[in-house]
C-alpha atoms as a PDB file:
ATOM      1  CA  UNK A   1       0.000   0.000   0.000  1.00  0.00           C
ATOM      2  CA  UNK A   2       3.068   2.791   0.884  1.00  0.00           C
ATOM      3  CA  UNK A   3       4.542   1.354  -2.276  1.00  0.00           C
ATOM      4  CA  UNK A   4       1.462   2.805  -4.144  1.00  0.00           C
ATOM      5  CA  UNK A   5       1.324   6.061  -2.438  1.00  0.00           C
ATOM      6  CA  UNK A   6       4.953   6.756  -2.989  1.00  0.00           C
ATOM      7  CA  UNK A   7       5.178   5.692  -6.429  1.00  0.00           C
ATOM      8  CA  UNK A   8       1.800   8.176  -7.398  1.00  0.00           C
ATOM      9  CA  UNK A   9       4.068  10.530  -5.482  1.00  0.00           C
ATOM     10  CA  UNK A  10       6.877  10.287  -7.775  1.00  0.00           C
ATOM     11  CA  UNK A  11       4.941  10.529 -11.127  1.00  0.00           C
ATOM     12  CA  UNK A  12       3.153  13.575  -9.694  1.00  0.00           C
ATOM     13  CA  UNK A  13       6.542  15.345  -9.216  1.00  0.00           C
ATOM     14  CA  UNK A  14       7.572  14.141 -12.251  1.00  0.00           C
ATOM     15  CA  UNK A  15       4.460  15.481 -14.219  1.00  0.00           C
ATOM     16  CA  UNK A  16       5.074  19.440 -12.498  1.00  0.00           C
ATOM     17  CA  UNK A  17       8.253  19.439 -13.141  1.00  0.00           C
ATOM     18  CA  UNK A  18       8.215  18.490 -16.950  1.00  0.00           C
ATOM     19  CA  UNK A  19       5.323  20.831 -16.875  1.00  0.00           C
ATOM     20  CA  UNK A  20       8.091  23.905 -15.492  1.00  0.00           C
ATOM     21  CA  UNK A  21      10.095  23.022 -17.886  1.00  0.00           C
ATOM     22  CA  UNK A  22       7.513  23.267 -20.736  1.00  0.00           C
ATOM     23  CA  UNK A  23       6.853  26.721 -19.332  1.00  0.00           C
ATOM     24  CA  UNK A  24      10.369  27.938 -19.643  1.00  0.00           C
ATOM     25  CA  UNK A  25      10.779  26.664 -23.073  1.00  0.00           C
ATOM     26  CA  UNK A  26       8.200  27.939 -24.033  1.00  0.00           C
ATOM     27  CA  UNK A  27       8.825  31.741 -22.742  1.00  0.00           C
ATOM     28  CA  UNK A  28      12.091  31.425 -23.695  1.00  0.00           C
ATOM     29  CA  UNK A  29      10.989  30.882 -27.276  1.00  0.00           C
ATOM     30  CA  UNK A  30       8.541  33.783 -27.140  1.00  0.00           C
ATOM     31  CA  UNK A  31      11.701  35.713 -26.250  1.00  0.00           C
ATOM     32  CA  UNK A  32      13.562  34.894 -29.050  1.00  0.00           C
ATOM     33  CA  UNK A  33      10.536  35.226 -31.229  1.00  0.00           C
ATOM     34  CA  UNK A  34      10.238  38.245 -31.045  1.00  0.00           C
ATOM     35  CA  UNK A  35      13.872  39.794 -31.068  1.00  0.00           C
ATOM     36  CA  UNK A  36      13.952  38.390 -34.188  1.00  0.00           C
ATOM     37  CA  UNK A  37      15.416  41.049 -36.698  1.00  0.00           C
ATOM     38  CA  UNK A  38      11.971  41.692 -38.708  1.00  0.00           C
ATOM     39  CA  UNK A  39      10.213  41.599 -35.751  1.00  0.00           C
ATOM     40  CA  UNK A  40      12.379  44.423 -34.218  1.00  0.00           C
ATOM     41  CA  UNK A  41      12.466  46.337 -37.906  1.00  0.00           C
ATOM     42  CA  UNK A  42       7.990  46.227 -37.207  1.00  0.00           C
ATOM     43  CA  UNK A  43       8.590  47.241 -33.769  1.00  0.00           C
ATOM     44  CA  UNK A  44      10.888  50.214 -34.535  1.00  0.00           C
ATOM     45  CA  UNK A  45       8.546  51.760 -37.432  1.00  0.00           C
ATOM     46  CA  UNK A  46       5.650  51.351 -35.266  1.00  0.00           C
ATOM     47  CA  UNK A  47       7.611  53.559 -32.664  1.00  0.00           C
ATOM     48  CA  UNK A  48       8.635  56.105 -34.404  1.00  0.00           C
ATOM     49  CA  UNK A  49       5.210  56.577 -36.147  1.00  0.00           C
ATOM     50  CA  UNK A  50       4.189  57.055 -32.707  1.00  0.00           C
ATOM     51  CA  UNK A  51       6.738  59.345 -31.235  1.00  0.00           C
ATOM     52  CA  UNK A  52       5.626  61.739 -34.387  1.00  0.00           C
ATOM     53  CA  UNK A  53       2.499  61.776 -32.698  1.00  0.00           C
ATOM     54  CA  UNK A  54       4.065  62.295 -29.067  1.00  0.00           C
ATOM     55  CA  UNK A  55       3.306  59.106 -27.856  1.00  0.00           C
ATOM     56  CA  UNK A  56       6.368  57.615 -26.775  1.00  0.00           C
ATOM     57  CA  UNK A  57       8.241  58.098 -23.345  1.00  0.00           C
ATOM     58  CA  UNK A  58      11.884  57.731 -21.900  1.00  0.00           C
ATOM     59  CA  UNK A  59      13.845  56.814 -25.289  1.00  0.00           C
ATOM     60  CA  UNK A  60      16.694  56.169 -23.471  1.00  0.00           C
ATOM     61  CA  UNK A  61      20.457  55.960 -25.203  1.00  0.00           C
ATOM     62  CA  UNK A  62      20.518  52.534 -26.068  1.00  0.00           C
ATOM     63  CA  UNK A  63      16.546  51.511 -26.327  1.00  0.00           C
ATOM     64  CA  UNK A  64      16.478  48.309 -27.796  1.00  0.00           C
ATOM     65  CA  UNK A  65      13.236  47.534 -29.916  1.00  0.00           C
ATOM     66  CA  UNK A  66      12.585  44.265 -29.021  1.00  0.00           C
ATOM     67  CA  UNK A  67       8.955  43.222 -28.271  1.00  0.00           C
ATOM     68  CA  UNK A  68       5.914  43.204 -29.934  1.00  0.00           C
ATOM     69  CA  UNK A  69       3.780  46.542 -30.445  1.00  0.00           C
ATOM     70  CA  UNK A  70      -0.004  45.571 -30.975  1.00  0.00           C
ATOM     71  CA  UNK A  71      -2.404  46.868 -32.604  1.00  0.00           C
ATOM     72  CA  UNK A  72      -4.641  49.755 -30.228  1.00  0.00           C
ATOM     73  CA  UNK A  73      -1.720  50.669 -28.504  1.00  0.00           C
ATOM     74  CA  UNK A  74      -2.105  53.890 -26.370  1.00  0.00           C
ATOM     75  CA  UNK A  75       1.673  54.797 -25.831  1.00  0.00           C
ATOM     76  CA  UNK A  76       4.733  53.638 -25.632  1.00  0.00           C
ATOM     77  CA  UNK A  77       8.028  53.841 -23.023  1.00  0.00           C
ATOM     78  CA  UNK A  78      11.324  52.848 -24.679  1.00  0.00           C
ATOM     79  CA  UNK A  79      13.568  51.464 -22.207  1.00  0.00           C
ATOM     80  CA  UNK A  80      17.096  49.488 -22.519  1.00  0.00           C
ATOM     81  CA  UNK A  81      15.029  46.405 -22.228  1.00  0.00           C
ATOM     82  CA  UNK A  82      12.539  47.000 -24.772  1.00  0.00           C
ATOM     83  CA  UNK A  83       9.200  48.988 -26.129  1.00  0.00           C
ATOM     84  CA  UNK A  84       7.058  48.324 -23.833  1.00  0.00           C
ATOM     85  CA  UNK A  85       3.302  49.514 -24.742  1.00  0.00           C
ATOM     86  CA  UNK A  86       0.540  50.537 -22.714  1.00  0.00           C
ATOM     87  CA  UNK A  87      -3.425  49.935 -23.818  1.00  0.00           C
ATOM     88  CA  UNK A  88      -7.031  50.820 -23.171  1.00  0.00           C
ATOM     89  CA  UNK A  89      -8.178  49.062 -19.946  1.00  0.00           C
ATOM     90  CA  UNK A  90     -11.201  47.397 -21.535  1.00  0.00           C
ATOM     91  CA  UNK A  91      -9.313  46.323 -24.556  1.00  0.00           C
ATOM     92  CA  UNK A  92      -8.730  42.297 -25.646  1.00  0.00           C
ATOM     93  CA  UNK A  93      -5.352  42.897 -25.393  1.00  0.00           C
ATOM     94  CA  UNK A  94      -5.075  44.642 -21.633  1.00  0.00           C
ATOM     95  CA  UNK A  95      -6.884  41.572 -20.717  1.00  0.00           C
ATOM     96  CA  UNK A  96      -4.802  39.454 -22.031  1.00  0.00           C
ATOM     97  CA  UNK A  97      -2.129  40.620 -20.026  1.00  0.00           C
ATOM     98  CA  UNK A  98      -3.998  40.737 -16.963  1.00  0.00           C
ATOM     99  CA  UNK A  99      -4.802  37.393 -17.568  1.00  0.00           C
ATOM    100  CA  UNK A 100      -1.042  36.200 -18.191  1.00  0.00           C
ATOM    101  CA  UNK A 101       0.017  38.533 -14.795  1.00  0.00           C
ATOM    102  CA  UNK A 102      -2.692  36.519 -12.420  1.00  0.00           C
ATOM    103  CA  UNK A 103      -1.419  33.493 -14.030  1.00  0.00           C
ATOM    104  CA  UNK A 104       2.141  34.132 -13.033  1.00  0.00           C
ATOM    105  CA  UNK A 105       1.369  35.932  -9.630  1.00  0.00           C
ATOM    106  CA  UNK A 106      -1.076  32.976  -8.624  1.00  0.00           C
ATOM    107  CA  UNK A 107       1.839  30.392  -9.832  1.00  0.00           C
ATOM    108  CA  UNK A 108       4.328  32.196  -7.171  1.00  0.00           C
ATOM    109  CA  UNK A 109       6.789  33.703 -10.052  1.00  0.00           C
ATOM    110  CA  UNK A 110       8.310  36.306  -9.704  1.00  0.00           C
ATOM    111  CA  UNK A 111       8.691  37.481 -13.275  1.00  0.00           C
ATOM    112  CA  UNK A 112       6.848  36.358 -16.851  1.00  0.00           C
ATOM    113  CA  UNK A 113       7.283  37.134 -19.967  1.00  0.00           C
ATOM    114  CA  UNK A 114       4.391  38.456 -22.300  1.00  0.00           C
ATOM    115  CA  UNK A 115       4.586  39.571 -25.908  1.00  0.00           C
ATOM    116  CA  UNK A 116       8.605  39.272 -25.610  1.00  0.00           C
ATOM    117  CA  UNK A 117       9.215  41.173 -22.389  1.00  0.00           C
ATOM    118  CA  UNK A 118       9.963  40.442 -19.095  1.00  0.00           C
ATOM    119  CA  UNK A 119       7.305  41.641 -16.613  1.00  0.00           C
ATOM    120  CA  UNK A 120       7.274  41.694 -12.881  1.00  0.00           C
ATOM    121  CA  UNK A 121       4.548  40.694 -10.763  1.00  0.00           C
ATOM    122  CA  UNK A 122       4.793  43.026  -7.448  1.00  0.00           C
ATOM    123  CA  UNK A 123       2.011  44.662  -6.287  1.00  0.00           C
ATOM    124  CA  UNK A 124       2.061  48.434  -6.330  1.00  0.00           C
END
């Protein structure tokens, strides 16, 4: 009977942590999706069309370009670790990244990754 209970144990463990690891591959290829050089080349005219209309923030020396601009997007903050937009609260894709932050806060991580950047999940 213990041998039961400890080997269910065992493939449980197993099954979470090939599940991590699925995870990290995963955001590790969204990463590399999009710093992809055409992906960047999108990002970077989609900036600068919006800096002519005064929407972008804090372009830094050195802003890299990496991350995916969607479409709706309110404003944008250039920072050394990427364009990272801002959009309408009620909009599909705000929820989608409220839905990806509870994911990852819920989950106990720290950090996740959504359209190719690295978010945090503290509380303000």
């Amino acid at each position: 009977m213990a041998f039961k209970k400890l080997k269910k144990f065992i493939k449980t463990k197993r099954a979470k942590s090939i599940k991590k690891d699925v995870k990290t591959a995963t955001s590790a290829k969204t990463t590399a999706k999009y710093s992809k050089p055409k992906q960047v080349a999108k990002t970077k005219t989609k900036v600068t069309k919006m800096a002519k209309k005064g929407k972008v923030t804090g372009a830094a020396k050195g802003a890299s370009y990496t991350g995916k601009i969607r479409k709706g997007a309110t404003s944008v903050k250039q920072t050394k670790g990427g364009s990272y937009a801002t959009y309408k609260k009620k909009s599909k894709t705000a929820g989608s990244f409220r839905s990806a932050f509870a994911t990852a806060s819920k989950g106990g991580k720290k950090t996740f990754t959504w359209d190719g950047r690295k978010y945090s999940t503290k509380k303000k």
